[in-house]
N, C-alpha and C. Protein backbone atom coordinates (compact mmCIF):
# COMPACT_ATOMS: atom_id res chain seq x y z
N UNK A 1 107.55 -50.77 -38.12
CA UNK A 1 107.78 -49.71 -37.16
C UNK A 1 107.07 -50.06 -35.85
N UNK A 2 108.03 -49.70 -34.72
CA UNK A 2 107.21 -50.18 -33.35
C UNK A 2 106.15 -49.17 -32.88
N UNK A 3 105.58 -50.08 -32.51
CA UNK A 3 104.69 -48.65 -31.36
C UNK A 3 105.15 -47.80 -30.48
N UNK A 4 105.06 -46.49 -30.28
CA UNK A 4 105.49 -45.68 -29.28
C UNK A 4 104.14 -45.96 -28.03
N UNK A 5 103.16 -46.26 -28.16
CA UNK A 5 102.07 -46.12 -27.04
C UNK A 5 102.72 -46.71 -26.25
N UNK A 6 102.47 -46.12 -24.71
CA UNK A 6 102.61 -46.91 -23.71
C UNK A 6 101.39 -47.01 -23.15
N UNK A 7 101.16 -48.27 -22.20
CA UNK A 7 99.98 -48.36 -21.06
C UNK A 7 100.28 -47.61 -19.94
N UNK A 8 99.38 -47.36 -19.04
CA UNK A 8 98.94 -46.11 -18.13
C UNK A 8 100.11 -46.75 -16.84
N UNK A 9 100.30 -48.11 -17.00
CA UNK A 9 100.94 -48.47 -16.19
C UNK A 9 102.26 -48.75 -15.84
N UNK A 10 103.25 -48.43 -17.42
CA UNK A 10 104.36 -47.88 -17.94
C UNK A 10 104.34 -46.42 -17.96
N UNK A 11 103.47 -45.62 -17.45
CA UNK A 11 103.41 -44.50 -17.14
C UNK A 11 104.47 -43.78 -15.96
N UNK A 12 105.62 -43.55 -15.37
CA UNK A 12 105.57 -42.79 -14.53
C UNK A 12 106.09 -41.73 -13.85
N UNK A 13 105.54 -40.74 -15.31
CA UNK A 13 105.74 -39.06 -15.64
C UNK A 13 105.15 -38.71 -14.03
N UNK A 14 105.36 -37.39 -14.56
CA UNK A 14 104.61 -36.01 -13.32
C UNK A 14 102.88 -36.09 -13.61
N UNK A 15 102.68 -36.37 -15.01
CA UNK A 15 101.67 -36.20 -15.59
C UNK A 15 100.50 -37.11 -14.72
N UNK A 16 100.75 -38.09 -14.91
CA UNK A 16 100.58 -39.98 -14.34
C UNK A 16 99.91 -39.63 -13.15
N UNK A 17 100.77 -38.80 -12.51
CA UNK A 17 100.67 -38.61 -10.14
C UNK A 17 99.63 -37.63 -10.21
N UNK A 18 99.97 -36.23 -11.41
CA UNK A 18 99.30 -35.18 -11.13
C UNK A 18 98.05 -35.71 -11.37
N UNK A 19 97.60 -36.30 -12.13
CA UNK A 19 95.82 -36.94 -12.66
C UNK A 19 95.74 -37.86 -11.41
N UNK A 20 96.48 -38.88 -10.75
CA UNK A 20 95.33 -39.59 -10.11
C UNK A 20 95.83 -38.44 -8.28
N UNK A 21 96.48 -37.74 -8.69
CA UNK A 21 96.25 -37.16 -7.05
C UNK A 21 95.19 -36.08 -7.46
N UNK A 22 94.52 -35.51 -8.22
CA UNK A 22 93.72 -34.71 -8.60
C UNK A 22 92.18 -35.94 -8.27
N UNK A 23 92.52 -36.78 -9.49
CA UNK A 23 91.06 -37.92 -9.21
C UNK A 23 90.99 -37.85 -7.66
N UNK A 24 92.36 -38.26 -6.48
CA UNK A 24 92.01 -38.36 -5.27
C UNK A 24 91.47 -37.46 -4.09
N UNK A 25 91.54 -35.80 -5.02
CA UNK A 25 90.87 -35.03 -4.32
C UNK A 25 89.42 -34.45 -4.87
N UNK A 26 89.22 -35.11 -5.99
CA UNK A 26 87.88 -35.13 -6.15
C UNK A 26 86.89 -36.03 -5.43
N UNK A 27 87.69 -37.43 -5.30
CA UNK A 27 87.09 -38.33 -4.23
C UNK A 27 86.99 -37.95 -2.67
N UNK A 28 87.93 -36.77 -2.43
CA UNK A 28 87.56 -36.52 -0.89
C UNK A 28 86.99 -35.43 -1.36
N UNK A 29 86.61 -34.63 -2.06
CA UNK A 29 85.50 -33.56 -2.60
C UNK A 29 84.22 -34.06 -2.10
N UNK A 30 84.03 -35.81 -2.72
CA UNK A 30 82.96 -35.98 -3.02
C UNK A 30 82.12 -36.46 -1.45
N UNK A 31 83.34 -36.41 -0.75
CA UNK A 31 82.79 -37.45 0.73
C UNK A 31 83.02 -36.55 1.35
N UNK A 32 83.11 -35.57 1.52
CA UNK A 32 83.18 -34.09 2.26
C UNK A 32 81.80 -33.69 1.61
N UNK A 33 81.45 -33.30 0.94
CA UNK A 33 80.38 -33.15 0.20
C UNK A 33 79.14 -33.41 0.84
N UNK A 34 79.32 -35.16 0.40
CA UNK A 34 77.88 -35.85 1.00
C UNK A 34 78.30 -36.18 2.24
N UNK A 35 78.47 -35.37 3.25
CA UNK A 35 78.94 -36.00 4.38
C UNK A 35 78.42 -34.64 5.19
N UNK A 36 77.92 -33.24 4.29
CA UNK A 36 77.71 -32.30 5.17
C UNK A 36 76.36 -32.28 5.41
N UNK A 37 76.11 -31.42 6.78
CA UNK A 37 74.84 -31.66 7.08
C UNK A 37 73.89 -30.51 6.46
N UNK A 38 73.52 -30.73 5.61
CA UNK A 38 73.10 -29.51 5.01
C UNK A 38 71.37 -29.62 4.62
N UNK A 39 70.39 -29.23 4.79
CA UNK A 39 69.12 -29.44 5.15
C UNK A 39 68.69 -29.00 3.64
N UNK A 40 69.05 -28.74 2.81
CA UNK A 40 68.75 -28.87 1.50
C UNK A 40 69.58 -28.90 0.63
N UNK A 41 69.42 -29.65 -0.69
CA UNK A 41 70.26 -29.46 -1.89
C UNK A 41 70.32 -28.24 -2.34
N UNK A 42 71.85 -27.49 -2.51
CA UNK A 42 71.71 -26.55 -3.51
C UNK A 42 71.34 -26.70 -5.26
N UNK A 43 70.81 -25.84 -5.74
CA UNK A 43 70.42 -25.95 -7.03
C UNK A 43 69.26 -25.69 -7.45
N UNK A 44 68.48 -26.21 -8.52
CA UNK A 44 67.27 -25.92 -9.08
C UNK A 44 66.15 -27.36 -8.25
N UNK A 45 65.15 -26.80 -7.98
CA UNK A 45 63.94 -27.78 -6.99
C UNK A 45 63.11 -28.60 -8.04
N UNK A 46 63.74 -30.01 -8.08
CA UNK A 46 63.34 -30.88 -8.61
C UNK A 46 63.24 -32.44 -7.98
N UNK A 47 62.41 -32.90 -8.10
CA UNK A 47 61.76 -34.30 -6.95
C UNK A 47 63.45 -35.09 -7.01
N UNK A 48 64.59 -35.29 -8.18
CA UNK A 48 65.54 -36.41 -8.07
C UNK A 48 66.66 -35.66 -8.16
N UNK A 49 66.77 -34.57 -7.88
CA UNK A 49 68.21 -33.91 -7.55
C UNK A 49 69.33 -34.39 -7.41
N UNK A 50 69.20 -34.67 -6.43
CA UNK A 50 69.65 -36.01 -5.30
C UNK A 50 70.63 -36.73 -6.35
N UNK A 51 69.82 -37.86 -6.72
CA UNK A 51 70.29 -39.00 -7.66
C UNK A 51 71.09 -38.41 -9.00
N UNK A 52 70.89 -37.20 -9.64
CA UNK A 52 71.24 -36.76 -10.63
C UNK A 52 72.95 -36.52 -9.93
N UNK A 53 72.86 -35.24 -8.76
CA UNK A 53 74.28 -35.49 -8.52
C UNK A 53 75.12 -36.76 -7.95
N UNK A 54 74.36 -38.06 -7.50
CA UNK A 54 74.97 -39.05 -7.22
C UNK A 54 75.54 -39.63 -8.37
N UNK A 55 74.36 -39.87 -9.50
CA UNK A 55 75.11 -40.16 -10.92
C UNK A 55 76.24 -39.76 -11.48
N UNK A 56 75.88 -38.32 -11.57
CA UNK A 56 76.98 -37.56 -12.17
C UNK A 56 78.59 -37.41 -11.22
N UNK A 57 78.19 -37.37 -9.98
CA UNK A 57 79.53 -37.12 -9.19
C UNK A 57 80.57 -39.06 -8.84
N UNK A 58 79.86 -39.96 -8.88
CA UNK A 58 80.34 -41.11 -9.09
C UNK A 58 80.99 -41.19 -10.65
N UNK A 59 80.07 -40.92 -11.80
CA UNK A 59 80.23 -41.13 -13.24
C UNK A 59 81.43 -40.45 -13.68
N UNK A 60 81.86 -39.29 -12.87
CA UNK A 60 83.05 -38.25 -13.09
C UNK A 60 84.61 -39.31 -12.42
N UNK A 61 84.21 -39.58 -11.42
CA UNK A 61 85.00 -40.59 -10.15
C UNK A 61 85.60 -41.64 -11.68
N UNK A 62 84.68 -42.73 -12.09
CA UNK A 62 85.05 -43.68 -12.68
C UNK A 62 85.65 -43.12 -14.06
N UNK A 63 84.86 -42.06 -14.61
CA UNK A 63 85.81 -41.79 -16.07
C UNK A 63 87.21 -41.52 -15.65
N UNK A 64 87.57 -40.22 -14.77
CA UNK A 64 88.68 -39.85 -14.01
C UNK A 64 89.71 -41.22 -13.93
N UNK A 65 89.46 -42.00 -13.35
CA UNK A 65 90.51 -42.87 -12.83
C UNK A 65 90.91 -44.07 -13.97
N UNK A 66 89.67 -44.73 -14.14
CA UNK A 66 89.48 -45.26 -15.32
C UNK A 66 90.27 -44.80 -16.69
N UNK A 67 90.71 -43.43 -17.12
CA UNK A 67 91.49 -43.06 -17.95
C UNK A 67 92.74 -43.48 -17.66
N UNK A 68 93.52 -43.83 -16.21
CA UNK A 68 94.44 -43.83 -15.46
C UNK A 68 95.00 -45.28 -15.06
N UNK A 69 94.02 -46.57 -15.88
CA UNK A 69 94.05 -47.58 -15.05
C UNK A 69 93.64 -48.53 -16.23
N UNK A 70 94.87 -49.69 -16.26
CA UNK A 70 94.51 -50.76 -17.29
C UNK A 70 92.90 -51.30 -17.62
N UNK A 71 92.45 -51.70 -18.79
CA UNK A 71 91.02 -52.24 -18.87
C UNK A 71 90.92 -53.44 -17.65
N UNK A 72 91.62 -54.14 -17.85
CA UNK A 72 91.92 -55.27 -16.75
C UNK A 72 91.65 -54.87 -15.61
N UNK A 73 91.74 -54.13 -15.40
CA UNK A 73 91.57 -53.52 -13.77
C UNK A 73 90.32 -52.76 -13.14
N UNK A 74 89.97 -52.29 -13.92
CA UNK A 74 88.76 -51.33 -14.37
C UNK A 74 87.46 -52.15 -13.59
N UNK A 75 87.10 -53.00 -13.39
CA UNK A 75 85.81 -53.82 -12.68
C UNK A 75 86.58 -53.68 -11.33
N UNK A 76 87.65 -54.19 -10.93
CA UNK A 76 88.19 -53.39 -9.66
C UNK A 76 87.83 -52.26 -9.04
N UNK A 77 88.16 -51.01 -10.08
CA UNK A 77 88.11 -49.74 -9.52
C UNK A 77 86.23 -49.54 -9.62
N UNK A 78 85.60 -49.97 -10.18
CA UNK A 78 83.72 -49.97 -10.21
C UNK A 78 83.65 -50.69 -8.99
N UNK A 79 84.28 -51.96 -8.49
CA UNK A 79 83.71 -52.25 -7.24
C UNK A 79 84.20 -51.58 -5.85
N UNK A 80 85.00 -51.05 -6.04
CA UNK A 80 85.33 -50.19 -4.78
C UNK A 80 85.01 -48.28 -4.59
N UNK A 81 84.89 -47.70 -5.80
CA UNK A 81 84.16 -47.23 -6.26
C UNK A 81 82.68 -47.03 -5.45
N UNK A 82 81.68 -48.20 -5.83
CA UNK A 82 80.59 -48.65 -5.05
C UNK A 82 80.69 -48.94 -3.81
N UNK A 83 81.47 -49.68 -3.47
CA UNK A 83 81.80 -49.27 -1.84
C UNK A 83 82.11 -48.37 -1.09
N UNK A 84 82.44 -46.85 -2.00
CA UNK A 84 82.62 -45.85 -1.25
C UNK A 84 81.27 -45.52 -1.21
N UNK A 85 80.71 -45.22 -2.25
CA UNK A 85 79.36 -45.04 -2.37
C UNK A 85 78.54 -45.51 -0.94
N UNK A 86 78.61 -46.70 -0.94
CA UNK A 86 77.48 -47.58 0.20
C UNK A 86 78.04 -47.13 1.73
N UNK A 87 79.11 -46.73 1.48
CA UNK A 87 80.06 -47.03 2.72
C UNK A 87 79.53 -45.24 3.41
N UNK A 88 79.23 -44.48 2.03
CA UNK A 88 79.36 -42.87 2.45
C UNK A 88 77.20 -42.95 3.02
N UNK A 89 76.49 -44.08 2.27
CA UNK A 89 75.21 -43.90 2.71
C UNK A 89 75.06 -44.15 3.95
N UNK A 90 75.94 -45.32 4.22
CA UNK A 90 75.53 -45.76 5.90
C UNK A 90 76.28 -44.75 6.37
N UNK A 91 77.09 -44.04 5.90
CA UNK A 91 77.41 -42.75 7.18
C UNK A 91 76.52 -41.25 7.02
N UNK A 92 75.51 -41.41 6.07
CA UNK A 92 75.06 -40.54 5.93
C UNK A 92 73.50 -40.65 7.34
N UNK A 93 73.66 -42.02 7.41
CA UNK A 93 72.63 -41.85 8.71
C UNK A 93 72.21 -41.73 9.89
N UNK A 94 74.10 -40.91 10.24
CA UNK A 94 74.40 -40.66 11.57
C UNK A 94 74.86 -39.29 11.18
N UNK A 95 74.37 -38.65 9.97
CA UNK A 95 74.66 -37.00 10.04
C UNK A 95 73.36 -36.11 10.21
N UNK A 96 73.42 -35.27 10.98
CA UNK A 96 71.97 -34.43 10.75
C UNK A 96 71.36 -33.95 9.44
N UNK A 97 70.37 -34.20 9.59
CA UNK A 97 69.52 -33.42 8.61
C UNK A 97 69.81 -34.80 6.84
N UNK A 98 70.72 -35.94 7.06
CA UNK A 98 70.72 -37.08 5.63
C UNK A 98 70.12 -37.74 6.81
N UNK A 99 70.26 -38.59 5.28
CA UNK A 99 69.37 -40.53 5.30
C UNK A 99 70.04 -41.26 4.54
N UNK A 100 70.10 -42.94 4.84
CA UNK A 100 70.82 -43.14 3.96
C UNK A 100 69.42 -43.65 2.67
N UNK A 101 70.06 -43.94 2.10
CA UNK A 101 69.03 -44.42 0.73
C UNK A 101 69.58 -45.58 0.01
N UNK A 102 68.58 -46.65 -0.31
CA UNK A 102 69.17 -47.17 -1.34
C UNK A 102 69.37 -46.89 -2.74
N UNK A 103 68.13 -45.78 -3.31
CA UNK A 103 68.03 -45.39 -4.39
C UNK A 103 69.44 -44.26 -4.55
N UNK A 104 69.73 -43.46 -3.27
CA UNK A 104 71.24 -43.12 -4.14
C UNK A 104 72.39 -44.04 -3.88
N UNK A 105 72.50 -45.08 -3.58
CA UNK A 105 73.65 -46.12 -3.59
C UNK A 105 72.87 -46.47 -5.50
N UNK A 106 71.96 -46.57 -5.97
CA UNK A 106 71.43 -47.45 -7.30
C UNK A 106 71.66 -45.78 -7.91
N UNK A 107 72.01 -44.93 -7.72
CA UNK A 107 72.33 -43.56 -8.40
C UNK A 107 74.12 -43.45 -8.56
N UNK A 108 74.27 -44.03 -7.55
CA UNK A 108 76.23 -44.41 -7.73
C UNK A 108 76.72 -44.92 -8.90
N UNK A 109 75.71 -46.65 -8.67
CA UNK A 109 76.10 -47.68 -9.32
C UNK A 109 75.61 -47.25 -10.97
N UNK A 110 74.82 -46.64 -11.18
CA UNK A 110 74.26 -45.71 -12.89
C UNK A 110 75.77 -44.81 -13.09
N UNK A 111 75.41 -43.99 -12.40
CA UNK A 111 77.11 -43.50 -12.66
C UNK A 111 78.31 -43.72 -12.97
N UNK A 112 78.51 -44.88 -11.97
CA UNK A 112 79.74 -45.75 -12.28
C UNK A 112 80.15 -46.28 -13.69
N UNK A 113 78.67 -46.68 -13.74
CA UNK A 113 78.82 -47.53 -15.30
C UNK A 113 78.91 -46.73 -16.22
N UNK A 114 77.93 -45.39 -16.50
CA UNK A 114 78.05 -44.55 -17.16
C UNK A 114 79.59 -44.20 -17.26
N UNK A 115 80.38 -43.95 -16.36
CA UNK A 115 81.50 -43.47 -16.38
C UNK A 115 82.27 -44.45 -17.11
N UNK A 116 82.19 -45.76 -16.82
CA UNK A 116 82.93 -47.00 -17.44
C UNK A 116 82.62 -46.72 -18.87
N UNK A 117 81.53 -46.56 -19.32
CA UNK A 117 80.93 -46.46 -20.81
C UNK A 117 81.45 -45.46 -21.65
N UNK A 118 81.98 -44.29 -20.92
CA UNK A 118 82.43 -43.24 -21.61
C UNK A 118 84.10 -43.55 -21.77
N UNK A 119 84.39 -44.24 -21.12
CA UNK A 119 86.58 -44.43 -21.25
C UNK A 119 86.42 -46.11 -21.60
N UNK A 120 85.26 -46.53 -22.59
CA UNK A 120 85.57 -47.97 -23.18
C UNK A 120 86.70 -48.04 -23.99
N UNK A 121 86.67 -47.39 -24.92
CA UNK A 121 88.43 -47.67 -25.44
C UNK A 121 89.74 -47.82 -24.25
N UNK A 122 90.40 -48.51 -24.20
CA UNK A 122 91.18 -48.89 -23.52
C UNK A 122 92.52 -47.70 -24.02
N UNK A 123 92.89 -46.84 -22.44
CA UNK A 123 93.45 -46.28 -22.67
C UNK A 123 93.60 -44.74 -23.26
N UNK A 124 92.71 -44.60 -24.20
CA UNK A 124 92.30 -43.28 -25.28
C UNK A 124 91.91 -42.05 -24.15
N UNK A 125 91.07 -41.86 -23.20
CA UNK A 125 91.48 -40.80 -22.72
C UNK A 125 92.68 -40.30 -21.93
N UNK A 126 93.32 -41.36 -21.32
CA UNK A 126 94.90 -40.73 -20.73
C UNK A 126 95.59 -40.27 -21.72
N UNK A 127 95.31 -41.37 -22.57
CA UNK A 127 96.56 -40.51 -23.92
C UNK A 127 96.49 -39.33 -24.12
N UNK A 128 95.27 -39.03 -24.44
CA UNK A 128 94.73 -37.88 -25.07
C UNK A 128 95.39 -36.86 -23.95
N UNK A 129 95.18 -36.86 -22.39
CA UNK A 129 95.23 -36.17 -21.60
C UNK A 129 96.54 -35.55 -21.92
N UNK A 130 97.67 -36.95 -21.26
CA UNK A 130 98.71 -36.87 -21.09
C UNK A 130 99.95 -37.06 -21.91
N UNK A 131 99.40 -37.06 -22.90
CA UNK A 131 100.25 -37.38 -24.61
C UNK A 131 101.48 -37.60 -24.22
N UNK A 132 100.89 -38.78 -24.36
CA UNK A 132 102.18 -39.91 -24.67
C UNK A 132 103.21 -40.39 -25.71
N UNK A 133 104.24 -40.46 -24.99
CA UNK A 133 105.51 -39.90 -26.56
C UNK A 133 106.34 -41.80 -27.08
């Protein structure tokens, strides 16, 4: 009996567009975001705030797309990924009230991977998402 699975890249349902145009407005979420000038973090007052949402808001970025995108490809989307990252610090040092940092560009790159680490099976969360027939 054959396989019914398809790859993400034989994909191209409604399902397919609706996930990565969603991933793509979480990515302008995320650079709208760190891009405002805002003189404190919202949330609970803790010394690495900061880095926790850089982790987590990159780590979301790479699972997101990464569900969406051959294993093969996947070190691709981590290095550009990181370049938004670096690309959003050096603009963070022409906004009032940021800085850029290297420690949250090294809060990206934790994320990233984290995110890679969580969609290691090749494929298994799109399926799951977008059940594939």
């Amino acid at each position: 009996m054959k396989s019914t699975k398809r790859r993400p890249e034989q994909r191209s349902g409604a399902r397919l567009k609706l996930w990565l145009a969603l991933g793509w407005l979480q990515t302008l979420g995320v650079t709208i975001l760190s891009l405002l000038p805002l003189r404190e973090l919202p949330g609970p007052a803790f010394s690495h705030l900061d880095k926790l949402y850089h982790a987590t808001a990159y780590g979301v970025l790479m699972a997101w797309f990464a569900w969406a995108t051959p294993v093969a490809r996947r070190k691709h989307l981590a290095g550009w990924l990181l370049v938004l990252g670096i690309a959003i610090e050096f603009a963070q040092g022409y906004v009032p009230y940021r800085s850029s940092s290297v420690g949250d560009a090294l809060a990206d790159a934790l994320g990233i991977a984290l995110g890679a680490w969580l969609v290691r099976r090749p494929y298994a969360g799109f399926a799951a998402v977008a059940g594939s027939k």
